[in-house]
PDB file of N, CA and C in Angstrom:
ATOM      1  N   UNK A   1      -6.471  28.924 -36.572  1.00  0.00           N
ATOM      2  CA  UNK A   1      -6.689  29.986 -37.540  1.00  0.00           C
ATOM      3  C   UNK A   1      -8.055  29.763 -38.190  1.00  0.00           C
ATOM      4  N   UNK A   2      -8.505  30.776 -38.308  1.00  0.00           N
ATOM      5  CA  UNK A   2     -10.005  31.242 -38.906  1.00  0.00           C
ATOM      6  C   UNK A   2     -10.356  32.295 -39.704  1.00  0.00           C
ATOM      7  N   UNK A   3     -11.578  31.799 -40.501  1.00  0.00           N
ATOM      8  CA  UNK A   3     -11.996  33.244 -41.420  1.00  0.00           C
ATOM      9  C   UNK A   3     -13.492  33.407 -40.529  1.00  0.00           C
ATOM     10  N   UNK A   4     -13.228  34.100 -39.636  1.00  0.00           N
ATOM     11  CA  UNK A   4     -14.776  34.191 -39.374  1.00  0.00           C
ATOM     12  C   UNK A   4     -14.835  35.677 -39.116  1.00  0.00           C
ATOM     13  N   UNK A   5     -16.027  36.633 -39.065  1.00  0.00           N
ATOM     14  CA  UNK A   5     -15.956  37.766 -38.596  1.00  0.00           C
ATOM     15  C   UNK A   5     -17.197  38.428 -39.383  1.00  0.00           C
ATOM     16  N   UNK A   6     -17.301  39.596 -39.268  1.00  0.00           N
ATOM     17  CA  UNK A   6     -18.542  40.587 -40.132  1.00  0.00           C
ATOM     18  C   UNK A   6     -18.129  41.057 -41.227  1.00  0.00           C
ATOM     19  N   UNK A   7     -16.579  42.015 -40.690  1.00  0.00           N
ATOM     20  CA  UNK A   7     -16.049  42.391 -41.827  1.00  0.00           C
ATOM     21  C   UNK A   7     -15.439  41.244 -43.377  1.00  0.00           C
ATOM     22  N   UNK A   8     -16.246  41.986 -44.136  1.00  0.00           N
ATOM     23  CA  UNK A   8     -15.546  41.163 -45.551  1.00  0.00           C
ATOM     24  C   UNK A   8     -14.594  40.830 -45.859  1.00  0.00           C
ATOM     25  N   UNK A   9     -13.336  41.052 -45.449  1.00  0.00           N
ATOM     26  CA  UNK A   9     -12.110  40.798 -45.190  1.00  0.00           C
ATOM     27  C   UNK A   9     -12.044  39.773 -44.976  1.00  0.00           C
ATOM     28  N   UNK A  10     -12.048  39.755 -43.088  1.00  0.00           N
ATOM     29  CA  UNK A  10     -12.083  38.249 -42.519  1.00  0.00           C
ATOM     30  C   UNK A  10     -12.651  37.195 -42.997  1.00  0.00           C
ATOM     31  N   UNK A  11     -13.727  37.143 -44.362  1.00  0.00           N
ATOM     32  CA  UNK A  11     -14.015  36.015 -44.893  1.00  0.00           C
ATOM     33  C   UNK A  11     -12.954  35.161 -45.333  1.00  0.00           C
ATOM     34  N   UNK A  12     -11.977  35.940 -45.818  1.00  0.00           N
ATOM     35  CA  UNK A  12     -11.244  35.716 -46.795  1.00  0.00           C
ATOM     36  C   UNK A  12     -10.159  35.535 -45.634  1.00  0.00           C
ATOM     37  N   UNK A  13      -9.060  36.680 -45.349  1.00  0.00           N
ATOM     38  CA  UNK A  13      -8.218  36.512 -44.266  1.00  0.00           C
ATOM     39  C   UNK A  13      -8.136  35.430 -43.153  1.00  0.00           C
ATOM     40  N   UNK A  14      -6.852  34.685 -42.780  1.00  0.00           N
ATOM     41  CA  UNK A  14      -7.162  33.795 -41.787  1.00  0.00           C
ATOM     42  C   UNK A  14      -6.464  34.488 -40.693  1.00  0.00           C
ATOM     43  N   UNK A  15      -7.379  34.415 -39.277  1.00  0.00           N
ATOM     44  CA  UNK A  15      -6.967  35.033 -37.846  1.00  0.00           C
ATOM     45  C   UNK A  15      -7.103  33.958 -36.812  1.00  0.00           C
ATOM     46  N   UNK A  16      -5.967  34.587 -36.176  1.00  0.00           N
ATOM     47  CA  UNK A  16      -5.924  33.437 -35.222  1.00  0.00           C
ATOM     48  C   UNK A  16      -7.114  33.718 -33.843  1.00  0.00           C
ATOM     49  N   UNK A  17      -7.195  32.350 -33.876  1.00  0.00           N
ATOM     50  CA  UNK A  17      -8.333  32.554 -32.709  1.00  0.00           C
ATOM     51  C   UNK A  17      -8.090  31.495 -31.530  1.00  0.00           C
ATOM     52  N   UNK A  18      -8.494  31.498 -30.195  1.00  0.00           N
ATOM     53  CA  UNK A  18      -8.315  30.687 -29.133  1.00  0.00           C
ATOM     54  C   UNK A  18      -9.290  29.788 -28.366  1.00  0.00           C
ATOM     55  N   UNK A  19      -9.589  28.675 -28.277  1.00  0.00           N
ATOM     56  CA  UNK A  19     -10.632  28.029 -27.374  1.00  0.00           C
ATOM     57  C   UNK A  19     -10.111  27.872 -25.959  1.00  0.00           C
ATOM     58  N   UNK A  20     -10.929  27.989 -24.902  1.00  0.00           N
ATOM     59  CA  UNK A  20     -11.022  27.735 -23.700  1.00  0.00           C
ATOM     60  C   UNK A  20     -12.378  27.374 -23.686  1.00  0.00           C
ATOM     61  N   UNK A  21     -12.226  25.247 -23.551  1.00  0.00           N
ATOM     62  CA  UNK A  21     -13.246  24.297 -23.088  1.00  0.00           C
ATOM     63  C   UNK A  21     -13.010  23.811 -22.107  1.00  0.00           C
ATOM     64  N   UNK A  22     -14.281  23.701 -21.245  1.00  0.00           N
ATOM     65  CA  UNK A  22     -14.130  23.353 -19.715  1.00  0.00           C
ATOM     66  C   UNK A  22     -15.490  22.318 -19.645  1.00  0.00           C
ATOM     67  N   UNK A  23     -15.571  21.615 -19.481  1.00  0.00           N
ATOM     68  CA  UNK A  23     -16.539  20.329 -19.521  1.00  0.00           C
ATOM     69  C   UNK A  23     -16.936  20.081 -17.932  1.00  0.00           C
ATOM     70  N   UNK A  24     -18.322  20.216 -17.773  1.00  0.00           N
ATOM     71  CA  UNK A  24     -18.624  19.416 -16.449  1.00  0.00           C
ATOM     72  C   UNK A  24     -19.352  17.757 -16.081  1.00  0.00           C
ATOM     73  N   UNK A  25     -17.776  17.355 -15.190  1.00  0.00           N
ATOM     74  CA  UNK A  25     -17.779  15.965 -15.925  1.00  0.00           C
ATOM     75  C   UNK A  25     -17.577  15.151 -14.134  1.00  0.00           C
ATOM     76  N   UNK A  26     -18.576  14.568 -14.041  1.00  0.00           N
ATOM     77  CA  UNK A  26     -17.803  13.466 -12.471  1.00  0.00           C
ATOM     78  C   UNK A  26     -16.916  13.091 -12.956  1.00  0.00           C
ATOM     79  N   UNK A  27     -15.217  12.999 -12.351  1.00  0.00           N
ATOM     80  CA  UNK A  27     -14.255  12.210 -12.822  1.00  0.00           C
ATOM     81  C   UNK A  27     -13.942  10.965 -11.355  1.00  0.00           C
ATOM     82  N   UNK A  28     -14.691  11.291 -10.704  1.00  0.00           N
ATOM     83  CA  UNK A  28     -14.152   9.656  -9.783  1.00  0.00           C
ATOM     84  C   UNK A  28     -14.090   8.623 -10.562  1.00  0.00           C
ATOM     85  N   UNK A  29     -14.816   7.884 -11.312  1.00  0.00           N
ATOM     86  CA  UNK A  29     -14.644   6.839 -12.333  1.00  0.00           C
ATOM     87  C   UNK A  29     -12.847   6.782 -12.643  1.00  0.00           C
ATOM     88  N   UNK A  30     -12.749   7.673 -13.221  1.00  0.00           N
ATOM     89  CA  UNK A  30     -11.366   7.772 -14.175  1.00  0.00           C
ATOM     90  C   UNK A  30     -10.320   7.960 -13.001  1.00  0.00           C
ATOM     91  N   UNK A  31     -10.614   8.892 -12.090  1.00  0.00           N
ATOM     92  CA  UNK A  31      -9.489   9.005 -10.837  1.00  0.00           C
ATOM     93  C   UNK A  31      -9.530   7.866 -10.469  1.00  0.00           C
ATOM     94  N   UNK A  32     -10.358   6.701 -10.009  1.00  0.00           N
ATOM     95  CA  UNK A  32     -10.297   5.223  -9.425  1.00  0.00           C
ATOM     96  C   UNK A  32      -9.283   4.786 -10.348  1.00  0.00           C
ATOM     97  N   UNK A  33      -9.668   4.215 -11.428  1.00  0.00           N
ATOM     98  CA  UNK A  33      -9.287   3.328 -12.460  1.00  0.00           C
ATOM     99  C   UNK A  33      -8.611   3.289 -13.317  1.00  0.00           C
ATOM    100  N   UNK A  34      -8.415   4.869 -13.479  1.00  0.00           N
ATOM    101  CA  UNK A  34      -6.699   5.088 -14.139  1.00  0.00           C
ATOM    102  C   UNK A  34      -7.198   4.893 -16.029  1.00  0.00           C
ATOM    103  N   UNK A  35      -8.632   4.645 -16.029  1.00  0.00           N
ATOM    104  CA  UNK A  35      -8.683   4.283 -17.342  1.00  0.00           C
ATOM    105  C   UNK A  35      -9.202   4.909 -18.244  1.00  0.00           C
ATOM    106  N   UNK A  36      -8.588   5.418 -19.479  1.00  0.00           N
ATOM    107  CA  UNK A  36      -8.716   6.617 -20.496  1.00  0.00           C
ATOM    108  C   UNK A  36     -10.581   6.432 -21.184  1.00  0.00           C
ATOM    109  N   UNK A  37     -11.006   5.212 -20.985  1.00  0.00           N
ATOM    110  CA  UNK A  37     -12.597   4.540 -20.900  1.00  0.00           C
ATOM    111  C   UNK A  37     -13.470   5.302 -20.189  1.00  0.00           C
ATOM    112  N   UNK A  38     -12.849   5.398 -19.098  1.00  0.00           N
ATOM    113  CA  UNK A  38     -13.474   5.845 -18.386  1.00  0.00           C
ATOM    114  C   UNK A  38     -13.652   7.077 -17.808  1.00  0.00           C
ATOM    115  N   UNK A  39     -12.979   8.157 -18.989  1.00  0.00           N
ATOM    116  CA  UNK A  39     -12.973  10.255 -18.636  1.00  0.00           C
ATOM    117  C   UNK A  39     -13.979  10.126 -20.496  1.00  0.00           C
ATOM    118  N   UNK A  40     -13.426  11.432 -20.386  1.00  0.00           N
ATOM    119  CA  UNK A  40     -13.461  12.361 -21.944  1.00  0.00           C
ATOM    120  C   UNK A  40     -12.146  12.280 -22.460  1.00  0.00           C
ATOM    121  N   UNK A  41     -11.775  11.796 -23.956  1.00  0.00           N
ATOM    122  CA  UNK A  41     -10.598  12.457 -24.596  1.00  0.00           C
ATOM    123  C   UNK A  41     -10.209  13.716 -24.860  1.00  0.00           C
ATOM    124  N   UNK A  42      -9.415  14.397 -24.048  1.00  0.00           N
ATOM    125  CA  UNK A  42      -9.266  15.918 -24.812  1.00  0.00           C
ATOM    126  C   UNK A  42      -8.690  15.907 -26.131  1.00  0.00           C
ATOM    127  N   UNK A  43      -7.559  14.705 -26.530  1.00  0.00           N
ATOM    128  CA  UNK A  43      -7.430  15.128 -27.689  1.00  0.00           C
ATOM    129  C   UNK A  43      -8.775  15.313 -28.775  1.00  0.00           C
ATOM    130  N   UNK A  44      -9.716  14.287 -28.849  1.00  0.00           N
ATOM    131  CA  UNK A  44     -11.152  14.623 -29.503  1.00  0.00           C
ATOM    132  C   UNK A  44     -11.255  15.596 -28.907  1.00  0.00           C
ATOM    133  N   UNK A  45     -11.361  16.103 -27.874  1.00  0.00           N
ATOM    134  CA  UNK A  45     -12.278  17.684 -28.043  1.00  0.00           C
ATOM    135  C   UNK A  45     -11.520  18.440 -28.766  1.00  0.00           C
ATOM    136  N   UNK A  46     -10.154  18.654 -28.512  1.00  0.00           N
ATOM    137  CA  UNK A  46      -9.272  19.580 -29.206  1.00  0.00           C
ATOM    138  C   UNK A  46      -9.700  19.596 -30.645  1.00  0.00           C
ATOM    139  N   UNK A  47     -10.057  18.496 -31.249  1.00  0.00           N
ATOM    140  CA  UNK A  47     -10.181  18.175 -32.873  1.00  0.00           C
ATOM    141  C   UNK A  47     -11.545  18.809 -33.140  1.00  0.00           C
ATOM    142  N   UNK A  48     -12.408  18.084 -32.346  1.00  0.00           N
ATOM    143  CA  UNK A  48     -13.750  19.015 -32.138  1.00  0.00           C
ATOM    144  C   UNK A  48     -13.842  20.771 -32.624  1.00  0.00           C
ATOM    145  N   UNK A  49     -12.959  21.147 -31.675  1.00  0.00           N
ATOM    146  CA  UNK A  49     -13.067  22.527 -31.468  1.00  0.00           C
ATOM    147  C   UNK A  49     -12.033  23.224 -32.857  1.00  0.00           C
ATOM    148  N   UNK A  50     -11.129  22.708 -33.150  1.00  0.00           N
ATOM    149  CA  UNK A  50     -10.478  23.176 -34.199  1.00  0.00           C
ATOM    150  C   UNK A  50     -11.312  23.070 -35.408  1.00  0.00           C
ATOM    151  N   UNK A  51     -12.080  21.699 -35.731  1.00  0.00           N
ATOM    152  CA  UNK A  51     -12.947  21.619 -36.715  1.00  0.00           C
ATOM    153  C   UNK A  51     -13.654  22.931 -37.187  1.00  0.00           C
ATOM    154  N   UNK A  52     -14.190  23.325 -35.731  1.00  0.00           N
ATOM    155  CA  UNK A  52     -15.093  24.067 -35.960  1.00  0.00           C
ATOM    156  C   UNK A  52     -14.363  25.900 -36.505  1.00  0.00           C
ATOM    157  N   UNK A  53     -13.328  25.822 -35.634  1.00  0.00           N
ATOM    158  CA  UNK A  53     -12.825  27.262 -36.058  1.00  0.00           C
ATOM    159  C   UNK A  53     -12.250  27.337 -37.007  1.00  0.00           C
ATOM    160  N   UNK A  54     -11.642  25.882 -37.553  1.00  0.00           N
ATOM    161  CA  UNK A  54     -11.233  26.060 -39.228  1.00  0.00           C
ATOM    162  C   UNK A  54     -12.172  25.475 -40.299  1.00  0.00           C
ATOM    163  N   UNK A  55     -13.482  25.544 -39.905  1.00  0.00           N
ATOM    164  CA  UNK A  55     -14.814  25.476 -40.848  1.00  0.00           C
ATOM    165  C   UNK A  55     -15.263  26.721 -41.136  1.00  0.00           C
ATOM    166  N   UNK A  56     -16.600  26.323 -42.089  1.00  0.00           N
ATOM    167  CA  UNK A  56     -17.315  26.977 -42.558  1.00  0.00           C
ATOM    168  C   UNK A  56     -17.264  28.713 -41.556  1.00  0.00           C
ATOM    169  N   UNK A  57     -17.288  29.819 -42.693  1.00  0.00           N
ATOM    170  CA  UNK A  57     -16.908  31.285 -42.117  1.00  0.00           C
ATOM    171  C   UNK A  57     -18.388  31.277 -41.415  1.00  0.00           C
ATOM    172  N   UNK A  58     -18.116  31.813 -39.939  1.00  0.00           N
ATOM    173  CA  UNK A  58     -19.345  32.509 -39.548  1.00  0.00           C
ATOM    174  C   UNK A  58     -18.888  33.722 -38.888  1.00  0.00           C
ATOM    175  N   UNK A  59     -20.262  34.678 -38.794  1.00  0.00           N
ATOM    176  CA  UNK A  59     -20.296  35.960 -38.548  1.00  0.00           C
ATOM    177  C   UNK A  59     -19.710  36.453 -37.386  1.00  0.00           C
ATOM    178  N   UNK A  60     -20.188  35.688 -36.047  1.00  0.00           N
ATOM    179  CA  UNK A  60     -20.020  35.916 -34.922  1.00  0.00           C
ATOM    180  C   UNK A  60     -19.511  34.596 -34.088  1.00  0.00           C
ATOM    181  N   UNK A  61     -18.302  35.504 -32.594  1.00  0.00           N
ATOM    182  CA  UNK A  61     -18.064  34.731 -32.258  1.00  0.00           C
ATOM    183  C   UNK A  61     -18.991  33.661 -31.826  1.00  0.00           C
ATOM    184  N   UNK A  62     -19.999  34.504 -30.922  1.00  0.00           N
ATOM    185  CA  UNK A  62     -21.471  33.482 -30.653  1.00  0.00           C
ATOM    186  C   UNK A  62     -21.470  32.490 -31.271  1.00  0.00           C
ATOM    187  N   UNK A  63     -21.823  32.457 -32.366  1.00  0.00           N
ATOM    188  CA  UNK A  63     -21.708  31.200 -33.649  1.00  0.00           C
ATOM    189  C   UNK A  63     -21.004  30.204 -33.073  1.00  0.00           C
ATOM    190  N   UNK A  64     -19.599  30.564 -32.974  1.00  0.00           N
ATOM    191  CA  UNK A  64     -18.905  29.663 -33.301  1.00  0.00           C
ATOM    192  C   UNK A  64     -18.975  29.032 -32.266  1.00  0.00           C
ATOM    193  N   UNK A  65     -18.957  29.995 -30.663  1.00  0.00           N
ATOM    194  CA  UNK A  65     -18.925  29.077 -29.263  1.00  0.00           C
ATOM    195  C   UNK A  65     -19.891  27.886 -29.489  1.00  0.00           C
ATOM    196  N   UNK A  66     -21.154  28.026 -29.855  1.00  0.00           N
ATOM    197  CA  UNK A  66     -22.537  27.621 -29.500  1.00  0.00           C
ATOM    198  C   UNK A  66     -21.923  25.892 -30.616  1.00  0.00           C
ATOM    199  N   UNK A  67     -20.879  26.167 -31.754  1.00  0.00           N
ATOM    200  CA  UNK A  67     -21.157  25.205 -32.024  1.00  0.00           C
ATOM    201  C   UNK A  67     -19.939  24.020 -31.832  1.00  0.00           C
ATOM    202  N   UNK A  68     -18.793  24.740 -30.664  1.00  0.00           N
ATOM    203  CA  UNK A  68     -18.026  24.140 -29.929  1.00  0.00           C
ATOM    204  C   UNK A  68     -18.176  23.774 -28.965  1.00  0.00           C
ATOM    205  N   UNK A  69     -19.582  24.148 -28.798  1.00  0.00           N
ATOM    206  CA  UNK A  69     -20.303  23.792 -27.085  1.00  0.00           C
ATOM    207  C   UNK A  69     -21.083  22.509 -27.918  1.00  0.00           C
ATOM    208  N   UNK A  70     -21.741  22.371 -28.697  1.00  0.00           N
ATOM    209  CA  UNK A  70     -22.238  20.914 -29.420  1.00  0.00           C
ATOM    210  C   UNK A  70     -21.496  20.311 -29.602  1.00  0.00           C
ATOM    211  N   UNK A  71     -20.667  20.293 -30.263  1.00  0.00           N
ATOM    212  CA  UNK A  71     -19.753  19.325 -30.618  1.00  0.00           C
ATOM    213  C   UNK A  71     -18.659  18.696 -29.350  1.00  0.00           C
ATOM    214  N   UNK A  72     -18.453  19.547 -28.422  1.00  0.00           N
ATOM    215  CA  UNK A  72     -17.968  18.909 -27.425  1.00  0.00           C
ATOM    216  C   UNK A  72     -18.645  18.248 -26.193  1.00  0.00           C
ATOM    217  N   UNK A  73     -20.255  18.352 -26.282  1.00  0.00           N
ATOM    218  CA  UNK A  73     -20.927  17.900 -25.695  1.00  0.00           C
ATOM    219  C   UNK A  73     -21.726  16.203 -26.667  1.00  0.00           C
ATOM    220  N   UNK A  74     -21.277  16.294 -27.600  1.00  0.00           N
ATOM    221  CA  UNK A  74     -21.346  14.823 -28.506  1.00  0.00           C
ATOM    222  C   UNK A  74     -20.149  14.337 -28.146  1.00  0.00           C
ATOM    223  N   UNK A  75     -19.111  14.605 -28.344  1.00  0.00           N
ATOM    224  CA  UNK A  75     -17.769  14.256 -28.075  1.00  0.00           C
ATOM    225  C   UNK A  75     -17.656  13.573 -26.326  1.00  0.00           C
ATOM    226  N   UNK A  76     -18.701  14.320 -25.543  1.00  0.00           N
ATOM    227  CA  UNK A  76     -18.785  13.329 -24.064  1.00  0.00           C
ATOM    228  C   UNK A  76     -19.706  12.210 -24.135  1.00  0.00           C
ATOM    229  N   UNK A  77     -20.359  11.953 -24.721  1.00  0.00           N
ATOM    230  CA  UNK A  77     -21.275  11.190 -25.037  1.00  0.00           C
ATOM    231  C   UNK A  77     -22.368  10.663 -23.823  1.00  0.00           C
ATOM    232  N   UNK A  78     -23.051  11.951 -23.351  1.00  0.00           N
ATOM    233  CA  UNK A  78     -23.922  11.815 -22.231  1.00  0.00           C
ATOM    234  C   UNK A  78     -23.082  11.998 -21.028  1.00  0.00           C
ATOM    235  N   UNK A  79     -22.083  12.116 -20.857  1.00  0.00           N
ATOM    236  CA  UNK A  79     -21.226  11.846 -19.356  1.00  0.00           C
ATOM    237  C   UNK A  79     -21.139  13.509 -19.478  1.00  0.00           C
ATOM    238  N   UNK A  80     -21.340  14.450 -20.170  1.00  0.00           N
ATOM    239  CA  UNK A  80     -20.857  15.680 -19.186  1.00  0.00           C
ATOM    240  C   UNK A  80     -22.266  16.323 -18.698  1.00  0.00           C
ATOM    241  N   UNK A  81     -22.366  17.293 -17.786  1.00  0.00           N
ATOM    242  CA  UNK A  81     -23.575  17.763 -16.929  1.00  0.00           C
ATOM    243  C   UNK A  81     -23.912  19.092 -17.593  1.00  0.00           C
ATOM    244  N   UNK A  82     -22.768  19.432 -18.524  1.00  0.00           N
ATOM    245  CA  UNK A  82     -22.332  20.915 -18.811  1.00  0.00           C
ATOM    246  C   UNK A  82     -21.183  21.246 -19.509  1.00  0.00           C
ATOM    247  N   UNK A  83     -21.079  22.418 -20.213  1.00  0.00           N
ATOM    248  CA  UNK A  83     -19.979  22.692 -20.696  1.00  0.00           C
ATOM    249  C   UNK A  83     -19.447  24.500 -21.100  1.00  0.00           C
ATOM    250  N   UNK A  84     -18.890  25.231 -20.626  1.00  0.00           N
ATOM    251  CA  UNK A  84     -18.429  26.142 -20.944  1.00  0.00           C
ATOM    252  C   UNK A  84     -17.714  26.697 -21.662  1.00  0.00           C
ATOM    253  N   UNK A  85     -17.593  27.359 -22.536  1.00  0.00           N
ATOM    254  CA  UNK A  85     -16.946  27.377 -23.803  1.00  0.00           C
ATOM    255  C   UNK A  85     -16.689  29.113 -23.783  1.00  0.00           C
ATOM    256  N   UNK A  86     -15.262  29.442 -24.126  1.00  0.00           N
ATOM    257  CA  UNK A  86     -15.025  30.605 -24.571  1.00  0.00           C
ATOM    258  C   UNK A  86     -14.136  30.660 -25.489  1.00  0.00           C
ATOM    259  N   UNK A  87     -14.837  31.801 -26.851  1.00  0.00           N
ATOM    260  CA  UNK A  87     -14.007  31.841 -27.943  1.00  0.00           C
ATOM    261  C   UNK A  87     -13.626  33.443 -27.944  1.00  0.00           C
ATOM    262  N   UNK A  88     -12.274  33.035 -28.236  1.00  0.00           N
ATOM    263  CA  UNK A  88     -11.330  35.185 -28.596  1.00  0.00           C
ATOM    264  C   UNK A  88     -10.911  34.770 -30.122  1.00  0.00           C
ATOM    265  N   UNK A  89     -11.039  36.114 -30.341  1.00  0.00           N
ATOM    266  CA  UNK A  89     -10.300  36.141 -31.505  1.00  0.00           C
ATOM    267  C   UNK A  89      -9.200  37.226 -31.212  1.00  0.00           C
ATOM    268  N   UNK A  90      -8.233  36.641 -31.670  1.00  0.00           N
ATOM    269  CA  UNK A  90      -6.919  37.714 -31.264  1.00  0.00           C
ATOM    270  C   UNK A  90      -6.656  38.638 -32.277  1.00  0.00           C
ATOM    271  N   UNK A  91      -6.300  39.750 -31.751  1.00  0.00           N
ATOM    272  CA  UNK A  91      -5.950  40.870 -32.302  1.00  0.00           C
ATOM    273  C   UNK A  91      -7.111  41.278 -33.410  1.00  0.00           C
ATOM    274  N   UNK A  92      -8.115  41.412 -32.658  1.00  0.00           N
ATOM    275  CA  UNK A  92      -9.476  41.840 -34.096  1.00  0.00           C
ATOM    276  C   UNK A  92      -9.427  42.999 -34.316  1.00  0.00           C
ATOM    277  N   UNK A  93      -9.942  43.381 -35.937  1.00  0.00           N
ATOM    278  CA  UNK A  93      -9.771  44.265 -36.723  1.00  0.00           C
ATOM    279  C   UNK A  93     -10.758  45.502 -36.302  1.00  0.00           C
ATOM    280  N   UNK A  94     -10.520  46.167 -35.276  1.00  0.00           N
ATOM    281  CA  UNK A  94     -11.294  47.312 -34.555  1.00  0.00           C
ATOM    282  C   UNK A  94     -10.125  48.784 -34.827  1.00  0.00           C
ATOM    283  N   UNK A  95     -11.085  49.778 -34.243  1.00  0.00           N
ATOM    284  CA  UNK A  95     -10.094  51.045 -34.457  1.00  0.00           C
ATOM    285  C   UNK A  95      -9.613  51.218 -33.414  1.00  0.00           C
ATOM    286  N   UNK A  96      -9.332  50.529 -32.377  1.00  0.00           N
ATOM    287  CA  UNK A  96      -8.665  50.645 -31.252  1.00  0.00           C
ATOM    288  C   UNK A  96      -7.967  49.760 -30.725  1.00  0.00           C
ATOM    289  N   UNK A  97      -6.743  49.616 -30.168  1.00  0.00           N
ATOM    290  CA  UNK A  97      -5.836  48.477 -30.325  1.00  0.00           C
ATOM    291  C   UNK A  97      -6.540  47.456 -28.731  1.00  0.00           C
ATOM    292  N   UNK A  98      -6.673  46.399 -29.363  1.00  0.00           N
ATOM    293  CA  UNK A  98      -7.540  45.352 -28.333  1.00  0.00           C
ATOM    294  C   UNK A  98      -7.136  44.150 -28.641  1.00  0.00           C
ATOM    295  N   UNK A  99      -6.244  43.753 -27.481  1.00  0.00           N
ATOM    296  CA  UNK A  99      -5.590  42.406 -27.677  1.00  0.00           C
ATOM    297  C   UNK A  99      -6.809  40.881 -28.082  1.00  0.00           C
ATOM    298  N   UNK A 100      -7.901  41.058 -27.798  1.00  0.00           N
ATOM    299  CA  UNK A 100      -9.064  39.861 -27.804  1.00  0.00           C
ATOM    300  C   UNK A 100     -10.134  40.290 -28.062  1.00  0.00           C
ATOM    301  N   UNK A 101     -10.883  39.664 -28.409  1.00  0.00           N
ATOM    302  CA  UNK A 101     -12.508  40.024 -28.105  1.00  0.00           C
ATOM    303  C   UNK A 101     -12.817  38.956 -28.020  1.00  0.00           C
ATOM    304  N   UNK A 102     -14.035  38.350 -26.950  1.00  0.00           N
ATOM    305  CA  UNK A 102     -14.216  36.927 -26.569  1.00  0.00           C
ATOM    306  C   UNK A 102     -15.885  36.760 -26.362  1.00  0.00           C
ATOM    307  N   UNK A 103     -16.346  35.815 -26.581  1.00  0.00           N
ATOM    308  CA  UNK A 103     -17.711  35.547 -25.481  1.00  0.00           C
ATOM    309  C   UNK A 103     -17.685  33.939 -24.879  1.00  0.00           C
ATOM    310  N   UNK A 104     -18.322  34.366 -24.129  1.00  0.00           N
ATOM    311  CA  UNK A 104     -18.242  33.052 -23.337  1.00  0.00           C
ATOM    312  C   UNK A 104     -19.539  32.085 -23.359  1.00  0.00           C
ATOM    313  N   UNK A 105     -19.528  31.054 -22.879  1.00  0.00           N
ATOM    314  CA  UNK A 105     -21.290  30.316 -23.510  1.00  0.00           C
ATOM    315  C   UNK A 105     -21.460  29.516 -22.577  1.00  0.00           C
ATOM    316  N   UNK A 106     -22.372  28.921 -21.906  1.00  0.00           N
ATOM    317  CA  UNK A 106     -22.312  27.867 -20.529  1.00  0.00           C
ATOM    318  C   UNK A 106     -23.910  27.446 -21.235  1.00  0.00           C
ATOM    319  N   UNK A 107     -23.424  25.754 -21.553  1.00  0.00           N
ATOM    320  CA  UNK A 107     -24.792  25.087 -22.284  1.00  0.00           C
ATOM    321  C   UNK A 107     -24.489  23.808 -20.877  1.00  0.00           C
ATOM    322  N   UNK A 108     -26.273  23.246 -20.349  1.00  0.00           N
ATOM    323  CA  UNK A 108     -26.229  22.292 -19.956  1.00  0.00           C
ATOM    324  C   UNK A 108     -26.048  21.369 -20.738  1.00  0.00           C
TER     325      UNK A 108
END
């Protein structure tokens, strides 16, 4: 849940919103060795990414991808190549009934 959006409302109002993070990551290391050392934690990213959608209100989804795409690219700590990030906000406050509105972000 989030206050982010244009409308003045949503400053205030909390809406639910969804991450889809996809990290580009060699995992042979971790497939060999079985050892949690040796991937990415998703639970940290998960925390990562919630941080960010239950922080500070911003305007646009843009915003927010760009700064779930940083933070989950600190969170690999040099080991990912890439990362793709898409944020929806569900059920946004439009005059036409629209289950999402999303953008998507692909940072090396």
């Amino acid at each position: 849940m989030g206050t982010h959006g244009a409308l003045p409302e949503e400053a205030l109002r909390p809406q639910p919103f969804e991450v889809d993070l996809e990290l580009l990551v060699d995992l042979r290391p971790a497939g060999r060795t079985d050892e949690l050392a040796a991937t990415i934690d998703y639970a940290e990213l998960c925390e990562a990414a919630r941080a960010v959608i239950e922080g500070p209100h911003a305007l646009l989804l843009e915003h927010l991808a760009e700064k779930v795409a940083e933070r989950a690219l600190a969170v690999a700590h040099g080991r990912a190549q890439g990362v793709v990030v898409t944020v929806r906000k569900l059920r946004p406050p439009v005059p036409v009934e629209l289950a999402t509105a999303a953008v998507r972000v692909h940072r090396p």
